[in-house]
N, C-alpha and C. Protein backbone atom coordinates (compact mmCIF):
# COMPACT_ATOMS: atom_id res chain seq x y z
N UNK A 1 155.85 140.40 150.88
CA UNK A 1 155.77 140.40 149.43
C UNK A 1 154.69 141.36 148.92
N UNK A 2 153.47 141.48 149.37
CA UNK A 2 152.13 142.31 149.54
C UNK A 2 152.69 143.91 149.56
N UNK A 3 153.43 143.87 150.41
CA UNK A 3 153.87 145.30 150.92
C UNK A 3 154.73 146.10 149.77
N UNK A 4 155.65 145.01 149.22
CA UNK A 4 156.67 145.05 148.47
C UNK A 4 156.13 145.69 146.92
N UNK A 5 154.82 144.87 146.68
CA UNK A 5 154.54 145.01 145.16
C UNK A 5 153.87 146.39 145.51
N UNK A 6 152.56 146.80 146.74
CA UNK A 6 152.26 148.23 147.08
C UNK A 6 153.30 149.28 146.99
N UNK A 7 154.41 149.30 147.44
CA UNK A 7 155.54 150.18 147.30
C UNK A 7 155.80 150.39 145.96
N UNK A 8 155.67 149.33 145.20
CA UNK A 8 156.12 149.59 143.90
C UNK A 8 155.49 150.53 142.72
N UNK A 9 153.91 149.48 143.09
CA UNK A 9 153.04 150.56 142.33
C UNK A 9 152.87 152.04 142.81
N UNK A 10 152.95 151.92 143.93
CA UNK A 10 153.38 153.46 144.80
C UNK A 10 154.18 154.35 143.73
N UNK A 11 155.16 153.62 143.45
CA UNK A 11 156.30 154.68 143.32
C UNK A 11 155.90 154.86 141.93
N UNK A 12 155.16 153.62 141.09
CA UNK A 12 155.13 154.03 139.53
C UNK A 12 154.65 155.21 139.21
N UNK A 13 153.37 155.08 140.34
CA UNK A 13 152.21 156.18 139.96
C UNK A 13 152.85 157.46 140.26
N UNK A 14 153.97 157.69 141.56
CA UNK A 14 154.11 158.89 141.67
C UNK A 14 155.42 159.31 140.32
N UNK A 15 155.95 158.31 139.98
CA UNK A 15 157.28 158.64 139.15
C UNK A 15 156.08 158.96 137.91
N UNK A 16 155.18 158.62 137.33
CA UNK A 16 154.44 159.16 136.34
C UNK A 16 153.95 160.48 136.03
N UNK A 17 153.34 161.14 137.76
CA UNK A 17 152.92 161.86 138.05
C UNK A 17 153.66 163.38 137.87
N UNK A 18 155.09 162.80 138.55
CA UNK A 18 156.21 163.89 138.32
C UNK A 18 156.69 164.00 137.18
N UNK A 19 156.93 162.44 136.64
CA UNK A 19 158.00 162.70 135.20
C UNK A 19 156.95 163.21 133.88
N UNK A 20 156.13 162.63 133.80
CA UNK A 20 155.20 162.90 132.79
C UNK A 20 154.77 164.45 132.47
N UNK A 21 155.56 165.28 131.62
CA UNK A 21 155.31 166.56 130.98
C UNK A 21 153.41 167.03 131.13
N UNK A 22 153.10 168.20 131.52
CA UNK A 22 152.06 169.39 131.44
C UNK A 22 151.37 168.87 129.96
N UNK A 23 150.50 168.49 129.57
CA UNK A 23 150.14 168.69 128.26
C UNK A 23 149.48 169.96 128.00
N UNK A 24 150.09 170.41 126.83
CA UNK A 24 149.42 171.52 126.31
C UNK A 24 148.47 172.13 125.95
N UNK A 25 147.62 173.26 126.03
CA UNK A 25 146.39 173.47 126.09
C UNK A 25 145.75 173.77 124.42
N UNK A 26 147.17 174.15 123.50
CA UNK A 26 147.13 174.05 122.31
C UNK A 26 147.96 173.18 121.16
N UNK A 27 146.79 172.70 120.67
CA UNK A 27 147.21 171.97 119.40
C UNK A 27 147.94 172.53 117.66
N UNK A 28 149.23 172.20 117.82
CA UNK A 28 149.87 172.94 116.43
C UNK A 28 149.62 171.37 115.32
N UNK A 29 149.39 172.09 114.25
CA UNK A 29 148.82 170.69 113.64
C UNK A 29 149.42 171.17 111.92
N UNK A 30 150.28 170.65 111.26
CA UNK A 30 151.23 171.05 109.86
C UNK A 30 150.32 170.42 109.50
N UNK A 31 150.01 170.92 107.91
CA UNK A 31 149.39 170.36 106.80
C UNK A 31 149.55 170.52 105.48
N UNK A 32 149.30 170.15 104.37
CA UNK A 32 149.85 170.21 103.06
C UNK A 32 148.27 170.73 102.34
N UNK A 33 148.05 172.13 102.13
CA UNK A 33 146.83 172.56 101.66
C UNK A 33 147.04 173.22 99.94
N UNK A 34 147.00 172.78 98.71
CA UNK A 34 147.42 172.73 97.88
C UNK A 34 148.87 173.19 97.84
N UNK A 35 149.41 172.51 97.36
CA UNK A 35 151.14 172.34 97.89
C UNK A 35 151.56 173.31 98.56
N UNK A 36 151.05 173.82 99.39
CA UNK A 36 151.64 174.73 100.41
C UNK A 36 151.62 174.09 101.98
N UNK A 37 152.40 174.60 102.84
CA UNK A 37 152.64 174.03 104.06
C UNK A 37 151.79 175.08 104.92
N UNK A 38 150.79 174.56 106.09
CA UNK A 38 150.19 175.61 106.72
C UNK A 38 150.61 174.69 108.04
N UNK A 39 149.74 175.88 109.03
CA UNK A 39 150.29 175.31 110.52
C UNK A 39 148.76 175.42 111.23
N UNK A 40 148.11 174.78 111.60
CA UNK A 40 146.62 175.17 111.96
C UNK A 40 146.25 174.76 113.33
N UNK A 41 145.97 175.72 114.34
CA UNK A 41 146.28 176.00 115.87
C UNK A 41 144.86 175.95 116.49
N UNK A 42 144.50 174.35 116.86
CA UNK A 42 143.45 173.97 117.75
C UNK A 42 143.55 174.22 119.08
N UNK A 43 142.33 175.21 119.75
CA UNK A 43 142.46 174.79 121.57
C UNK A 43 141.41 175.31 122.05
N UNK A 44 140.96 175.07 122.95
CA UNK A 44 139.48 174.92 123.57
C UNK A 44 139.94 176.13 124.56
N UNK A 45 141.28 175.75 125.37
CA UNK A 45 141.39 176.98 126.39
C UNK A 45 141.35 178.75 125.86
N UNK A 46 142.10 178.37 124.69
CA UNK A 46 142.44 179.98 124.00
C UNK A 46 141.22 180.93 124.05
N UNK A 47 140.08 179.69 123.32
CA UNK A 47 138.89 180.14 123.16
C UNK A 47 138.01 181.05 124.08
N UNK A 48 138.38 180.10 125.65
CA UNK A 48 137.48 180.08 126.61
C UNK A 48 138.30 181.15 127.79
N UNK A 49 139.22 181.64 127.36
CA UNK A 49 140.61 181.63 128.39
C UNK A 49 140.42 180.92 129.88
N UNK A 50 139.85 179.64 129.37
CA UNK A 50 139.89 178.81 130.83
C UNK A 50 138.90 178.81 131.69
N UNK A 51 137.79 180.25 131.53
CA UNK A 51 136.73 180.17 132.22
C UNK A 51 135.10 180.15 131.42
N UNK A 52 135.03 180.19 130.17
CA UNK A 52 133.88 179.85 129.82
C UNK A 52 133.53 178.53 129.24
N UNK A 53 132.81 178.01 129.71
CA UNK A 53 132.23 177.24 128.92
C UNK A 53 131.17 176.32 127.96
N UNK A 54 130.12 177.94 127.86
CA UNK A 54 128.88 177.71 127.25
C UNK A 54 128.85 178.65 125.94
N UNK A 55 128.13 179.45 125.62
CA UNK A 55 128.27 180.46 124.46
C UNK A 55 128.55 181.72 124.71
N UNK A 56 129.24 181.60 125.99
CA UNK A 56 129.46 183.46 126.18
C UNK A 56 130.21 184.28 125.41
N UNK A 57 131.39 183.29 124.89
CA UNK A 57 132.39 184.13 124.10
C UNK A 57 131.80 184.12 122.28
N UNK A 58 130.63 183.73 121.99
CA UNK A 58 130.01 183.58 120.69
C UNK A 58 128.99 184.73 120.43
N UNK A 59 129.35 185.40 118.99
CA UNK A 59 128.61 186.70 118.47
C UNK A 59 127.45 185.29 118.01
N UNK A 60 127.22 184.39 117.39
CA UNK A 60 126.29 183.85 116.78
C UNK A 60 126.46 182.45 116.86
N UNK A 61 125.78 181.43 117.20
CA UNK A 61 125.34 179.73 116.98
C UNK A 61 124.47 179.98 115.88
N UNK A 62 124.30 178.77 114.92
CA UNK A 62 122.78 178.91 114.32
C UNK A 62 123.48 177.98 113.05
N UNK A 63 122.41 177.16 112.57
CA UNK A 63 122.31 175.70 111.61
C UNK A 63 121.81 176.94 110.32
N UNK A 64 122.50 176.71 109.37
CA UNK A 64 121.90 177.17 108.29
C UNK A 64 122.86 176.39 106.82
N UNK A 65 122.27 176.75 105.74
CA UNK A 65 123.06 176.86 104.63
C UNK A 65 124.03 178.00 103.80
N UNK A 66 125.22 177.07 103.09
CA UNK A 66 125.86 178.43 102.36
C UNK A 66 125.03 178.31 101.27
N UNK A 67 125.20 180.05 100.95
CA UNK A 67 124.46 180.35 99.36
C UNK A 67 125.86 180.54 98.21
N UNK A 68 127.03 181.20 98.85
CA UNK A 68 127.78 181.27 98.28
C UNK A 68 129.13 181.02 98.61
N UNK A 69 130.03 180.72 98.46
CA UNK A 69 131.33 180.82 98.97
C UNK A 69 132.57 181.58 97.44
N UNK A 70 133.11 182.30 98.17
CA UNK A 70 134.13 182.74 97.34
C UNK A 70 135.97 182.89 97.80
N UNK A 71 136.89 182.00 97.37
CA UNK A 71 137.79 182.15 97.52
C UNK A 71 138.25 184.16 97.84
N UNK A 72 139.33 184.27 98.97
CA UNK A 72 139.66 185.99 99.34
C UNK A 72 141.01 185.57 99.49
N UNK A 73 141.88 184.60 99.60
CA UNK A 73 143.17 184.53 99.73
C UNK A 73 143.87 183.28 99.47
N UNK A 74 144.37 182.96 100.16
CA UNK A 74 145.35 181.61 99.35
C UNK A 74 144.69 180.31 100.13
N UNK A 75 144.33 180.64 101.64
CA UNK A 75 143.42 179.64 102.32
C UNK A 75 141.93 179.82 102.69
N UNK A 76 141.66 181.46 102.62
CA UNK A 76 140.85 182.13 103.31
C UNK A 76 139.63 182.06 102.10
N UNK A 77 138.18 181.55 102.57
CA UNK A 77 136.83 182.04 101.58
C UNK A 77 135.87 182.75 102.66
N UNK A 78 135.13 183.78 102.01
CA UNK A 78 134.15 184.41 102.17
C UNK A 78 132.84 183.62 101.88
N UNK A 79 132.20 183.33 103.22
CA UNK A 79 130.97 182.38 103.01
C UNK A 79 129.88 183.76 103.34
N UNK A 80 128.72 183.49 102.22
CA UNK A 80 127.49 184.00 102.68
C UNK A 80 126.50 183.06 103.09
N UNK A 81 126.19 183.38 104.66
CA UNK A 81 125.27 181.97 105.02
C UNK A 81 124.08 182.34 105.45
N UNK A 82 122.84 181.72 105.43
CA UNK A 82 121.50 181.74 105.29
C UNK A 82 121.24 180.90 107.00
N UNK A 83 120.81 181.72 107.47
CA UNK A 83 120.55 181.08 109.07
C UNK A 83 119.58 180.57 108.86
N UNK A 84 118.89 179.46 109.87
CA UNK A 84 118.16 178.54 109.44
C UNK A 84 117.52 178.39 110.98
N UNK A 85 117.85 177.98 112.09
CA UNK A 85 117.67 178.15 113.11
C UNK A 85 118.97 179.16 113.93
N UNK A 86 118.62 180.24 114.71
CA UNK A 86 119.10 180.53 115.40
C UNK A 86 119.61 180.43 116.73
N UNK A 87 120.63 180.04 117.38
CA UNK A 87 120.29 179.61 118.67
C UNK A 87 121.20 180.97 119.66
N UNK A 88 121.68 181.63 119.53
CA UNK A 88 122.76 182.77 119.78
C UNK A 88 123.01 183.56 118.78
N UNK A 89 122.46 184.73 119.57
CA UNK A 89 122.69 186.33 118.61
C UNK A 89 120.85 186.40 117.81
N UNK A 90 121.26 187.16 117.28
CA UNK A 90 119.70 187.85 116.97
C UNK A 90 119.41 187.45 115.62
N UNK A 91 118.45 186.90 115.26
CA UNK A 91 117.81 186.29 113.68
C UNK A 91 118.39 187.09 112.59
N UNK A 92 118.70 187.14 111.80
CA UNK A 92 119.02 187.73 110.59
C UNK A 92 118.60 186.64 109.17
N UNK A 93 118.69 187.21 108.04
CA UNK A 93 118.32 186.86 106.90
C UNK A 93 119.90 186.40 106.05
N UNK A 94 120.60 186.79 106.50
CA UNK A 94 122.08 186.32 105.73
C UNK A 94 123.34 186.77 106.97
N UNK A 95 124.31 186.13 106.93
CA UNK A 95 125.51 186.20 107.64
C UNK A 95 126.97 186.29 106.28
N UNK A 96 127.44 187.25 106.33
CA UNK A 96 128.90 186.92 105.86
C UNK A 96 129.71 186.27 106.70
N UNK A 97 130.93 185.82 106.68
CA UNK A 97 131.77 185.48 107.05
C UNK A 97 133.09 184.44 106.79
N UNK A 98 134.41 185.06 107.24
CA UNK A 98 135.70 183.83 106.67
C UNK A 98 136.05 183.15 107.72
N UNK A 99 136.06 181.62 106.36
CA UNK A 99 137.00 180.75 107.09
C UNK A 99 137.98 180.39 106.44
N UNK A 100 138.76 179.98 107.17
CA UNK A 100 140.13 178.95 106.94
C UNK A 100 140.10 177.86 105.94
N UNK A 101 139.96 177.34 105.06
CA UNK A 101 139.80 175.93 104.40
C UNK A 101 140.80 175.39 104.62
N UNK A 102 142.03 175.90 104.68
CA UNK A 102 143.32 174.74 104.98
C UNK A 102 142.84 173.78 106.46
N UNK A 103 142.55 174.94 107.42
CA UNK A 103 142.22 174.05 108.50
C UNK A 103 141.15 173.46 109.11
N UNK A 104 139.98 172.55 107.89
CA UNK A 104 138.65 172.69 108.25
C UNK A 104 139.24 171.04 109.02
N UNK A 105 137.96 170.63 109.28
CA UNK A 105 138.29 169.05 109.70
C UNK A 105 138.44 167.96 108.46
N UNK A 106 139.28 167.35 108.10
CA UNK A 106 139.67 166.66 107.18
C UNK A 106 139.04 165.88 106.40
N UNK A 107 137.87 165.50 107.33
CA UNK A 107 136.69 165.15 106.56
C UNK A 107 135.94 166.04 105.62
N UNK A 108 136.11 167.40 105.61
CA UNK A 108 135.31 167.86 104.67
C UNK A 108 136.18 168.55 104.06
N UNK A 109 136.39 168.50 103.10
CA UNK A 109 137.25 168.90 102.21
C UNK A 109 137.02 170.00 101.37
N UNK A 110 135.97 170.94 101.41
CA UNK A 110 136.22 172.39 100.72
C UNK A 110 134.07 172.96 101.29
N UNK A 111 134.21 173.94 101.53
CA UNK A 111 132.94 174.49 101.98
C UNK A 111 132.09 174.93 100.89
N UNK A 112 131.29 174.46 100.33
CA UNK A 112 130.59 175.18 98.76
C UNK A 112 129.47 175.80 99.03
N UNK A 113 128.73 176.60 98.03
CA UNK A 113 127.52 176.18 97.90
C UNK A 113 126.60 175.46 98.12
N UNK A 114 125.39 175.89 98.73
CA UNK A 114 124.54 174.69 99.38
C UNK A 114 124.85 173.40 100.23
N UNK A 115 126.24 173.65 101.15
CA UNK A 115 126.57 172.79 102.04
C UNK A 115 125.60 173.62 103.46
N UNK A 116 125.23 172.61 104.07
CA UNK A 116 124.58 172.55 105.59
C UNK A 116 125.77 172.57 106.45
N UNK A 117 125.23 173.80 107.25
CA UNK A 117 126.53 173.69 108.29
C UNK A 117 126.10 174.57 109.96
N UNK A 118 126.44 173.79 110.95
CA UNK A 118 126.31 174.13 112.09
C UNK A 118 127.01 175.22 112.18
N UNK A 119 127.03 176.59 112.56
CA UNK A 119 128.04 177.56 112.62
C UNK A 119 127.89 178.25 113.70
N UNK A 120 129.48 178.64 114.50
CA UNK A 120 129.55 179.26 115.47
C UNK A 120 130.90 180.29 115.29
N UNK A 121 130.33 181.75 115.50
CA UNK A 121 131.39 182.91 115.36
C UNK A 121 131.32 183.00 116.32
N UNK A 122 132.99 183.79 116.98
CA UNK A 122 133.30 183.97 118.02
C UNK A 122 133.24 185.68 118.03
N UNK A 123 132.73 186.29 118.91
CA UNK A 123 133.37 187.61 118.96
C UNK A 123 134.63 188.23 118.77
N UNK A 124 134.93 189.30 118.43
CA UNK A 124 136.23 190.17 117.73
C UNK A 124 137.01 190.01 119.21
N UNK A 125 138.01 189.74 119.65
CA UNK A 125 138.83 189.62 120.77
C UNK A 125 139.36 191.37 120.88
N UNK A 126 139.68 192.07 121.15
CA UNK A 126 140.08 193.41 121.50
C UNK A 126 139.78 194.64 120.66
C-alpha cells in the first residue's frame, strides 16, 4: 500500500513537471489609460538578457525629486528630475527624462511635480 501511494506521488510530480507549460519571461499586461487601450510589457529577463543582475545595464540609480513634469504624447511625460542622492552614474544637478504613465504601477496614478521618486535609467540598447 506504502509503495502504491509512492508511485503515485511519483508520477504526479513527474506528470506536473512535463505537462505544466515554460512560464514566460515576459509579462503582457492590457489596460484602460484614459479611454484608450494600452498593452504594457513587464520582464526582468529583457532587461538583464539573463545575465545581469546588479546595475550594469543602468546609465543612472539615484533618489531625487520631480521639479517638473510635462505631458509629450498621449501616454508619454517629460520629467525634469533633481538628483538627490546618487548611487550610479555621475552627480549632476538635473536629469531629463520619459516615462510611460499608462504603465506606471497602479498605485500611483500620475507622476507630478514635487513627487519623490527612486529612479533608475537604463542605457540606450543599440
Amino acid at each position: 500500500m506504502r509503495s502504491q501511494l509512492r508511485w503515485r506521488i511519483c508520477r504526479s510530480i513527474l506528470a506536473a513537471v512535463y505537462v505544466v507549460p515554460a512560464l514566460p519571461a515576459q509579462i503582457l499586461e492590457g489596460r484602460q489609460y484614459h479611454g484608450r487601450n494600452v498593452t504594457c510589457v513587464h520582464s526582468g529577463i529583457l532587461q538583464t538578457n539573463g545575465t545581469d543582475c546588479g546595475t550594469q545595464n543602468y546609465a543612472r540609480v539615484f533618489t531625487g525629486t520631480v521639479k517638473s513634469a510635462f505631458d509629450i504624447g498621449e501616454t508619454d511625460k517629460l520629467l525634469q528630475l533633481i538628483p538627490e542622492e546618487v548611487f550610479v552614474g555621475d552627480p549632476v544637478s538635473e536629469v531629463l527624462a520619459v516615462t510611460n504613465q499608462a504603465c506606471l504601477h497602479r498605485e500611483i496614478r500620475a507622476v507630478k511635480s514635487g513627487f519623490s521618486t527612486f529612479t533608475v535609467i537604463r542605457k540606450r540598447m543599440g
